[in-house]
Each structure stands twice: as C-alpha cells, then as structure tokens.
Protein backbone atom coordinates (compact mmCIF):
# COMPACT_ATOMS: atom_id res chain seq x y z
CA UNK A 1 30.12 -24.99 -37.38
CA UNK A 2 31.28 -26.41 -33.83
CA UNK A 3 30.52 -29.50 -32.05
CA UNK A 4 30.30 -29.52 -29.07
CA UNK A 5 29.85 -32.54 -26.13
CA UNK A 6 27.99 -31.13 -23.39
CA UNK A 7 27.92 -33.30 -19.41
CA UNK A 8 25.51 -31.49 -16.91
CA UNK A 9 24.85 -33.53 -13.86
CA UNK A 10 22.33 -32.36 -11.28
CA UNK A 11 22.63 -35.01 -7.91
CA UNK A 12 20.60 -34.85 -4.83
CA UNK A 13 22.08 -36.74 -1.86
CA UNK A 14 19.53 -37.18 1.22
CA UNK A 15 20.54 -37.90 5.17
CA UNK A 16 17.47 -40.14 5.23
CA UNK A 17 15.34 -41.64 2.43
CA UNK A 18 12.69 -39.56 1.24
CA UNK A 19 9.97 -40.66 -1.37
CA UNK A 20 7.39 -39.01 -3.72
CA UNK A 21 9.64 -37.00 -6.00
CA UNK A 22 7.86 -34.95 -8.76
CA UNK A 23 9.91 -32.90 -11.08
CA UNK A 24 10.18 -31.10 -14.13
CA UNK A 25 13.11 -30.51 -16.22
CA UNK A 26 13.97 -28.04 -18.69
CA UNK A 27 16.93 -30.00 -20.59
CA UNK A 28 15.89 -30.57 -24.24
CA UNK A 29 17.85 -28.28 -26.29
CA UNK A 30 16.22 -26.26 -28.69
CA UNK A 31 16.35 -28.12 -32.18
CA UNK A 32 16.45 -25.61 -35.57
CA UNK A 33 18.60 -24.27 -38.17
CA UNK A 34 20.71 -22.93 -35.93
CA UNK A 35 21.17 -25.49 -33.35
CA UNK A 36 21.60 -29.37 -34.71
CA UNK A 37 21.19 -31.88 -32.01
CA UNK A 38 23.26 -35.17 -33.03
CA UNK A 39 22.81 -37.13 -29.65
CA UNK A 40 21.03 -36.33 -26.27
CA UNK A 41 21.10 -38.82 -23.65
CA UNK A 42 19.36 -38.68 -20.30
CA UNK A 43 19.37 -40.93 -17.44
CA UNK A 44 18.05 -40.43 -14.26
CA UNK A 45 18.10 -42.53 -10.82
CA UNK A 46 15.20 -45.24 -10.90
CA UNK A 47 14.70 -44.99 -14.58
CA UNK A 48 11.04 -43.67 -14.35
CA UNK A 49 8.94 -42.37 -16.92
CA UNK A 50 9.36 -39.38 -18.32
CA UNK A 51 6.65 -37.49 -19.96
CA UNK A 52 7.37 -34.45 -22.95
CA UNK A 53 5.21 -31.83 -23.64
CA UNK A 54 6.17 -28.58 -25.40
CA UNK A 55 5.11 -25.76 -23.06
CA UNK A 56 3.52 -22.01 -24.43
CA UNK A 57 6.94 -20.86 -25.12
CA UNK A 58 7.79 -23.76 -27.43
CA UNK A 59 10.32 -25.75 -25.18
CA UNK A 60 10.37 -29.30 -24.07
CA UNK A 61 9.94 -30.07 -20.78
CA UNK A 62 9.78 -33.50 -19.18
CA UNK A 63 8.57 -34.52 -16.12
CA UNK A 64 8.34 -37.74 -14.08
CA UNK A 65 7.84 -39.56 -10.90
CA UNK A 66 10.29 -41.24 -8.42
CA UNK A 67 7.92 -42.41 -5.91
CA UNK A 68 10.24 -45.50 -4.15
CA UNK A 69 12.10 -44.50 -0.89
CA UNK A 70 15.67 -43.29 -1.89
CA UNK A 71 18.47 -41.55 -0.33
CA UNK A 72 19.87 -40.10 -4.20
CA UNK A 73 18.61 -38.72 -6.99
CA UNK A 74 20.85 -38.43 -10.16
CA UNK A 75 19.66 -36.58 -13.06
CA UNK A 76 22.64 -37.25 -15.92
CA UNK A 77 22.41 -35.14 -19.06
CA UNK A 78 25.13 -36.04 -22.31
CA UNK A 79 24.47 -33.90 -25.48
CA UNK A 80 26.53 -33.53 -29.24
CA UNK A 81 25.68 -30.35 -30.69
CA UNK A 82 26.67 -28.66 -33.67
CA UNK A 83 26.01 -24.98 -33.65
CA UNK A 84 25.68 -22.09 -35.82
CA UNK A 85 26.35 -18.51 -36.38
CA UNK A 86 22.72 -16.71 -37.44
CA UNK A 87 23.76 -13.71 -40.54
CA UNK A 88 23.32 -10.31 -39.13
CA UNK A 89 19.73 -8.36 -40.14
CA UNK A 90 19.87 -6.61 -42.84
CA UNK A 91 20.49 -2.67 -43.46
CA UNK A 92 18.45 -2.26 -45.92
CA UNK A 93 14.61 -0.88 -43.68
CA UNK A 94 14.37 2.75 -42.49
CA UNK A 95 14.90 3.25 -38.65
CA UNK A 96 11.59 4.69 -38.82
CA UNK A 97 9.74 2.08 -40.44
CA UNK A 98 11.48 -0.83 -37.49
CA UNK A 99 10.03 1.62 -34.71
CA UNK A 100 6.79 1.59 -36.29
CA UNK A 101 6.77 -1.98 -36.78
CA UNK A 102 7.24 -2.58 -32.96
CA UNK A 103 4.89 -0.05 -32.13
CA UNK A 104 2.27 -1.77 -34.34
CA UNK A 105 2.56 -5.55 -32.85
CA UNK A 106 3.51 -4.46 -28.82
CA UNK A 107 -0.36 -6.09 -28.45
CA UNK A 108 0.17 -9.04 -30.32
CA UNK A 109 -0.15 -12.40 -28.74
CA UNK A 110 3.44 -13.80 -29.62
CA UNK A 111 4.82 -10.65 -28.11
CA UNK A 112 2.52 -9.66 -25.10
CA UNK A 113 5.06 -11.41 -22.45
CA UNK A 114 8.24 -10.38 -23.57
CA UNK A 115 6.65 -6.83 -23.13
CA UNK A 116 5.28 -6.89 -19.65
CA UNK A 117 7.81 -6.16 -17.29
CA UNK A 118 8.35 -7.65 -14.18
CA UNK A 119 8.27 -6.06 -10.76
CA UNK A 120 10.80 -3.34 -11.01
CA UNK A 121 10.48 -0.32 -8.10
CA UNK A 122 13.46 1.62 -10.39
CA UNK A 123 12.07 1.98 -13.48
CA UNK A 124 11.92 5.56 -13.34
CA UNK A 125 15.53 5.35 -12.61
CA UNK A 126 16.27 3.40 -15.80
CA UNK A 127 14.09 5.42 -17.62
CA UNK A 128 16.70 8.81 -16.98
CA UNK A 129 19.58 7.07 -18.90
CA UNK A 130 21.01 8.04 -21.86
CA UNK A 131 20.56 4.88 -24.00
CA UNK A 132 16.93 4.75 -23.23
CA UNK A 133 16.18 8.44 -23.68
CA UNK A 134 18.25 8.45 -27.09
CA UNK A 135 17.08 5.10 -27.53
CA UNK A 136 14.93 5.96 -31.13
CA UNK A 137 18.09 7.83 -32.69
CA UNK A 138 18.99 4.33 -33.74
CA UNK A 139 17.95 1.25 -35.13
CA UNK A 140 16.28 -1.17 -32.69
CA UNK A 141 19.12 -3.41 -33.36
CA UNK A 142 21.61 -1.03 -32.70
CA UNK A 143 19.73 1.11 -29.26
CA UNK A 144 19.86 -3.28 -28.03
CA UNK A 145 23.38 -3.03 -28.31
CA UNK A 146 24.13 -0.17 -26.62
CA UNK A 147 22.02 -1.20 -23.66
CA UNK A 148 24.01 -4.83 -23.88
CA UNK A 149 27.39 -2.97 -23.40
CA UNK A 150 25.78 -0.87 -20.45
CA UNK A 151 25.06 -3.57 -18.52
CA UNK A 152 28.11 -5.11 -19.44
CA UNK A 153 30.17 -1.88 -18.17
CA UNK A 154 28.21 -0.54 -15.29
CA UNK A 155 27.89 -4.12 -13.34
CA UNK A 156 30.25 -6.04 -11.98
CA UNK A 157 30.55 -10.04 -12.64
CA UNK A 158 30.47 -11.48 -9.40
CA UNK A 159 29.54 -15.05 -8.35
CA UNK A 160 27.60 -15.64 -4.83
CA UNK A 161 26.06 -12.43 -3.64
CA UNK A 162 22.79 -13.04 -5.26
CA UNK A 163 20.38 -15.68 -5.77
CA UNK A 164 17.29 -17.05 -8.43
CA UNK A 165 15.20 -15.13 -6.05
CA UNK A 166 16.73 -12.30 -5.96
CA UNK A 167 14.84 -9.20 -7.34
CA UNK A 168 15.66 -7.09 -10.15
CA UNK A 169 15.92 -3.93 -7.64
CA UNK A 170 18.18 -5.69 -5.49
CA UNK A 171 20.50 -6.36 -8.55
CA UNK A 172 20.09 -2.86 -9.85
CA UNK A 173 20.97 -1.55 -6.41
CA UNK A 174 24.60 -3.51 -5.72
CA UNK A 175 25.50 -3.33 -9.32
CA UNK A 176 26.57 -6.98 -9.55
CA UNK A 177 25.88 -10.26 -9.86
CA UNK A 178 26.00 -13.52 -12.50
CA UNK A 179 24.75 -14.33 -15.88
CA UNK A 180 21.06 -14.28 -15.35
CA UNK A 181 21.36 -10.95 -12.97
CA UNK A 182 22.54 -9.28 -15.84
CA UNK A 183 20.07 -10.86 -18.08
CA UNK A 184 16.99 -9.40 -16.28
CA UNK A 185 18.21 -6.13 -16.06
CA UNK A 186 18.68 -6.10 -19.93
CA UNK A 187 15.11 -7.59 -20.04
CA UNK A 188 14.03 -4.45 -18.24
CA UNK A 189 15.76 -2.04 -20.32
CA UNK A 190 14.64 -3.41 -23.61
CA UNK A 191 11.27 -4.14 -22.58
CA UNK A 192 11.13 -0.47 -21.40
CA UNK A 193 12.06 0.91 -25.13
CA UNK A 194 8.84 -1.27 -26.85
CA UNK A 195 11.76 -4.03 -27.73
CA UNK A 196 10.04 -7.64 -26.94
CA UNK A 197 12.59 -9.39 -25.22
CA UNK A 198 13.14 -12.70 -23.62
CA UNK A 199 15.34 -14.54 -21.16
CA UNK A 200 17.34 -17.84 -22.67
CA UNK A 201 18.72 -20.53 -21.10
CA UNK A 202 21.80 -22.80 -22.46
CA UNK A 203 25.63 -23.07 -21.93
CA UNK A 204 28.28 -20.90 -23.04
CA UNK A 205 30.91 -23.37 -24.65
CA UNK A 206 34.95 -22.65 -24.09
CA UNK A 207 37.14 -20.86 -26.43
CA UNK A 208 39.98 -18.30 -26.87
CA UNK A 209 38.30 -15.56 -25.80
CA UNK A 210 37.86 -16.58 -22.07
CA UNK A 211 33.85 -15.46 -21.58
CA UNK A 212 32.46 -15.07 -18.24
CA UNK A 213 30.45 -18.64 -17.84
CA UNK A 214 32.16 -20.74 -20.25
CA UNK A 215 31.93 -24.35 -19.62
CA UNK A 216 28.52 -23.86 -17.84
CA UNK A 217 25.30 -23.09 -17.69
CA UNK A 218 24.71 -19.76 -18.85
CA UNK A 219 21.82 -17.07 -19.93
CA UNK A 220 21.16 -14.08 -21.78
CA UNK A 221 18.50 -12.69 -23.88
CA UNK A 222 16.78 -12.90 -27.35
CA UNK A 223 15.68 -9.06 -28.50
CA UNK A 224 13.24 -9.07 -31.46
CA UNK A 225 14.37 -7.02 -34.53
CA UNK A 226 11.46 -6.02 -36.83
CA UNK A 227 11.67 -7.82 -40.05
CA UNK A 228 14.01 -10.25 -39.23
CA UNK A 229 13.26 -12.32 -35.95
CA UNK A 230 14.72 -12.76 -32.63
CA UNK A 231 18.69 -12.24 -32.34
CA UNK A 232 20.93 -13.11 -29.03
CA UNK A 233 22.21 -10.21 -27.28
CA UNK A 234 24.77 -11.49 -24.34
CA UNK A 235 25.30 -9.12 -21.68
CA UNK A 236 27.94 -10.82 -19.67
CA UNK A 237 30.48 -10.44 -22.14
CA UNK A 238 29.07 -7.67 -24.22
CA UNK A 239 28.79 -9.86 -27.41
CA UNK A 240 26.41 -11.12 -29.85
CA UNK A 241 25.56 -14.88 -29.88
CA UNK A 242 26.84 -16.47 -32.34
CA UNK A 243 27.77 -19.90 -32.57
CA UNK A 244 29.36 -20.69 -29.04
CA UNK A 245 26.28 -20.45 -26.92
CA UNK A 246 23.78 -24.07 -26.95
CA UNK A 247 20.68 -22.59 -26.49
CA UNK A 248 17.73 -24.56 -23.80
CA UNK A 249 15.16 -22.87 -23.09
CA UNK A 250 13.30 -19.35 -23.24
CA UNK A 251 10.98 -17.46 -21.07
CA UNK A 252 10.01 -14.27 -19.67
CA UNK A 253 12.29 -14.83 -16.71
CA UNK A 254 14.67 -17.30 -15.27
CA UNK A 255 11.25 -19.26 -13.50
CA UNK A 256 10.16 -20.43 -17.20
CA UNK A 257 13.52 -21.92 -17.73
CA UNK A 258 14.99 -23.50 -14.96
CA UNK A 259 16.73 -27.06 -15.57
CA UNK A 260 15.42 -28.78 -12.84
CA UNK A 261 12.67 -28.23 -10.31
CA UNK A 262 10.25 -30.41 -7.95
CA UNK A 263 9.25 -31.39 -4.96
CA UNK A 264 9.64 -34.72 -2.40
CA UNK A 265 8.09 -36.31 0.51
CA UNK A 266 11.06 -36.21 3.24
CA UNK A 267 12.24 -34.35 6.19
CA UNK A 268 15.90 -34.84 5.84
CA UNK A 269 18.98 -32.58 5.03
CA UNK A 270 20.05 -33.21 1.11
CA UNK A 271 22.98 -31.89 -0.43
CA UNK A 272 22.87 -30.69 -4.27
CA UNK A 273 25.75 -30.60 -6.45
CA UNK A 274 25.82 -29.62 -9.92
CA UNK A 275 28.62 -30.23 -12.73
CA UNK A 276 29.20 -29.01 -16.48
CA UNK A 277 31.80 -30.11 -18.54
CA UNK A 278 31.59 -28.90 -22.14
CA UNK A 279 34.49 -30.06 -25.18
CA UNK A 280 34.97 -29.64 -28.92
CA UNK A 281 34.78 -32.55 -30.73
CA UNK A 282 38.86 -32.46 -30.87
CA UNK A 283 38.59 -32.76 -27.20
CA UNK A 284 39.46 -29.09 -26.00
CA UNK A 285 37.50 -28.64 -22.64
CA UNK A 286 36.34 -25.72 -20.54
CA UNK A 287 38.91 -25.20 -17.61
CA UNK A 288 37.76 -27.10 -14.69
CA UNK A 289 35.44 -29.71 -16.73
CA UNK A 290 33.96 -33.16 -15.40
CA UNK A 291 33.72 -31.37 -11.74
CA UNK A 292 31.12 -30.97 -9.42
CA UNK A 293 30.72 -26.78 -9.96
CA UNK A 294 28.98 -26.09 -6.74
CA UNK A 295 27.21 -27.93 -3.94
CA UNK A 296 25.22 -26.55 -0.75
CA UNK A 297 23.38 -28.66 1.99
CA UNK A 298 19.96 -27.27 2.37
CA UNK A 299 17.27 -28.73 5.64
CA UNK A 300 13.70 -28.98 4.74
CA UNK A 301 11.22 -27.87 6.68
CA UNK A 302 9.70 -30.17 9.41
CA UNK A 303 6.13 -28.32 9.95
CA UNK A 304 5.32 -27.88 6.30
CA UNK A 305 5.78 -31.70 5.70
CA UNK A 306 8.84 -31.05 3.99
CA UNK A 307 7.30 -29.85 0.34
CA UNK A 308 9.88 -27.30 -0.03
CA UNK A 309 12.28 -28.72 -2.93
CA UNK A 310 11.44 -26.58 -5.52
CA UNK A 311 11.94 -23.57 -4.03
CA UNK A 312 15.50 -25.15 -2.78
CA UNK A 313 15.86 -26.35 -6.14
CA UNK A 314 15.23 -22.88 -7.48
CA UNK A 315 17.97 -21.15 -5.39
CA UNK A 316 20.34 -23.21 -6.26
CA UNK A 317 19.71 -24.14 -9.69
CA UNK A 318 21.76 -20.48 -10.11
CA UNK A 319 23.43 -20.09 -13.78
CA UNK A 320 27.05 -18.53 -13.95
C-alpha cells in the first residue's frame, strides 16, 4: 500500500488584467477501496467559492467564479494518497458465458457510453486486425490485453506532435503520440469487440520501473470484465494498473475529464504553465519534480470578445 504526495499546479499569467473567469475543475480524486484519500488541499488565486457536484459519471467537479480584474490565476492542488492493488478476476466463468454476459447488457444504461464510439473514419481498418478478428478465442479479459500490448507495440511514445484536439484518425494515421493518444485508440478497439470501456484520468506515480508519464498527469482506460467490474488496462506501458496509478476522473473521452477548463473576459496574451511533482512518503520523487512541466503563450481572440479559454485551456491541458 503506497503513499503517495501529489503537487499539480495549473498558473495562468495575463499581459493585461482580464476579469470574469468561470471554470470547472476536474481535481477530486476518486475516493474507494482502492484509492484512500488522507489529505487534499486546494487553493486557488482570490479564494472564491467553489461549488461540488458529482457529475453522470460519478466524479467531483468544482467550479467557481473569479470575477475581480487580475493579471494571474493560480490553481494549487496538494494530495496524500494511499493506493491499492485491485486482485485479478477470477478463472473460474466459461469464456462463453463472459461473451454472453456483454452481449446481454451492451443496451444497458451504465454501459451505453462506454459503447458508442467516437468519430473514427478507420474503423474498418481496425476491424481487419488480428486481435479483433480472434478477439472471442479468449476471455474478455485476456482479448483487452492483447489489444493493450498492440497499442503499446505498434505506436510510438512521442511528446508534442499531437494535441487534446487531435482526432483519433489523425493518431491512428502517424502511429504516435502521448498517454491519452494511446488511450483513445484502445477505447476504439475495445469498444469495437462489445467491451464497455472508458477513458481515466490520474497520475502515474515514480518507481523502478521507469513508466512513460511518471511523475505526471497521466491516462488510460478502465475495460469492464463480466462478473467482476471495471479493471485498468494501461497502454503506455503495456501494464495493468495496479497500485501506482492515482486515479481522477473517468469519461468517455479526454473532454469528460479534463483538470481544468473555463473561460474569461480579456483580450490579452496569457501564458499557462503546468507542474507535477509526485513522492513516496519516504520522500523518493519523480525525476524532474516541483518544476513547471510545460508552458506555452497563447493570444485570445480580439473579434470574438476574447471567450476562447477553454478551448486554449483544452489544448494545453495535454496529459503525458
């Protein structure tokens, strides 16, 4: 059972004051057996109010208003976590009788979403390989894995060439991209072989295995397995999640789950910069730690009265 001391800062720097911010965040971790949260503190510039409500998908989300002239906004996150390791299914059901099972509840309200698939001009493409073809040769649980460890092999882990809005054909086409690239095009796959599937949100925390993301924010996806519940199925490092990723959020895509979005009343330049640092309770950290992990300067938009943070927010907001 780790602990684990998670820093995320998300700061907003304007040329000129601006006023009216609105925004969501999605920040709360997700509290069960799994995942026990010991301390979450959250300050943000202005103090405002923030508002909680528990969206469709069961996360907290908070919201507030900073509606003062300011030339900063500071959003600082500090969470203890302990964390762990969910048992394996059992063996013990038919292959048969798990195929069935999906088959039977693909219509059912909890399950509807993480069914649909998003736009996707390839599917035909996807729907020629081998692991989805030879998908019902194996358990649910197992044809999941396989299609983890495709994505895994066949794309390439590179930061910068893509985007939050960049489309799941794009991604398919170049074969590469970050953490939630590869998480949609797992989505598709499993989506496409009557596995529900969804999109999670969270941070991958450091250890001896060096995986892709560590120290930041990360995603990957929960597959449901019939008579047992939803499991984590990472694709950026072809593993099973276990008790080193500190789970957010979940969605159908990366839009129901990103940390922070809004909008302000403002037509300067601003300049975002983001930071994780994640340690064990002994004090180990993620390389790099207590840093500002990226930062872009971004110009609003004159003519549309300068109503165009969230969609800056949403490009940037990208998880590693």
């Amino acid at each position: 059972m780790p602990r684990f001391s998670i820093h995320h800062i998300t700061k907003y720097n304007y040329q000129n004051p601006v006023r009216d911010s609105a925004n969501q965040i999605v920040l709360f971790p997700v509290k069960d057996e799994y995942q026990e949260v010991l301390r979450h503190e959250l300050h943000i510039t202005g103090e405002p109010n923030l508002d909680i409500f528990v969206d469709y998908y069961g996360n907290e989300i908070g919201s507030f208003m900073h509606a003062e002239p300011h030339t900063e906004l500071l959003i600082d996150s500090k969470l203890d976590v302990i964390t762990r390791a969910r048992p394996l299914p059992p063996d013990d059901i038919s292959r048969e009788d798990q195929w069935q099972h999906l088959h039977a509840i693909r219509h059912q309200v909890p399950f509807i979403d993480f069914l649909r698939q998003e736009l996707f001009h390839a599917l035909h493409e996807v729907q020629d390989l081998e692991g989805i073809r030879r998908s019902r040769e194996y358990t649910p649980l197992e044809a999941a894995r396989r299609l983890n460890q495709y994505v895994y092999t066949h794309f390439k882990y590179i930061k910068g060439i893509t985007s939050v809005e960049t489309m799941a054909d794009e991604i398919w086409k170049i074969k590469a991209g970050v953490c939630q690239d590869f998480a949609h095009i797992l989505l598709v796959m499993l989506r496409m072989i009557e596995i529900p599937a969804r999109y999670v949100s969270g941070y991958i925390c450091p250890n001896k295995a060096l995986l892709r993301g560590e120290g930041a924010t990360h995603a990957w996806v929960e597959a449901y397995i019939p008579f047992y519940g939803w499991i984590g199925l990472d694709p950026t490092n072809n593993c099973m999640v276990e008790d080193l990723h500190v789970r957010l959020a979940v969605g159908r895509s990366f839009l129901d789950c990103s940390p922070v979005k809004g909008t302000y009343k403002g037509t300067s330049e601003n300049t975002l910069e983001v930071g994780v640092a994640v340690c064990y309770e002994d004090g180990r950290t993620s390389e790099g730690t207590a840093t500002i992990l990226s930062s872009q300067t971004v110009k609003t938009d004159a003519n549309q009265n300068s109503y165009r943070r969230f969609m800056e927010m949403q490009q940037q907001q990208q998880q590693q």
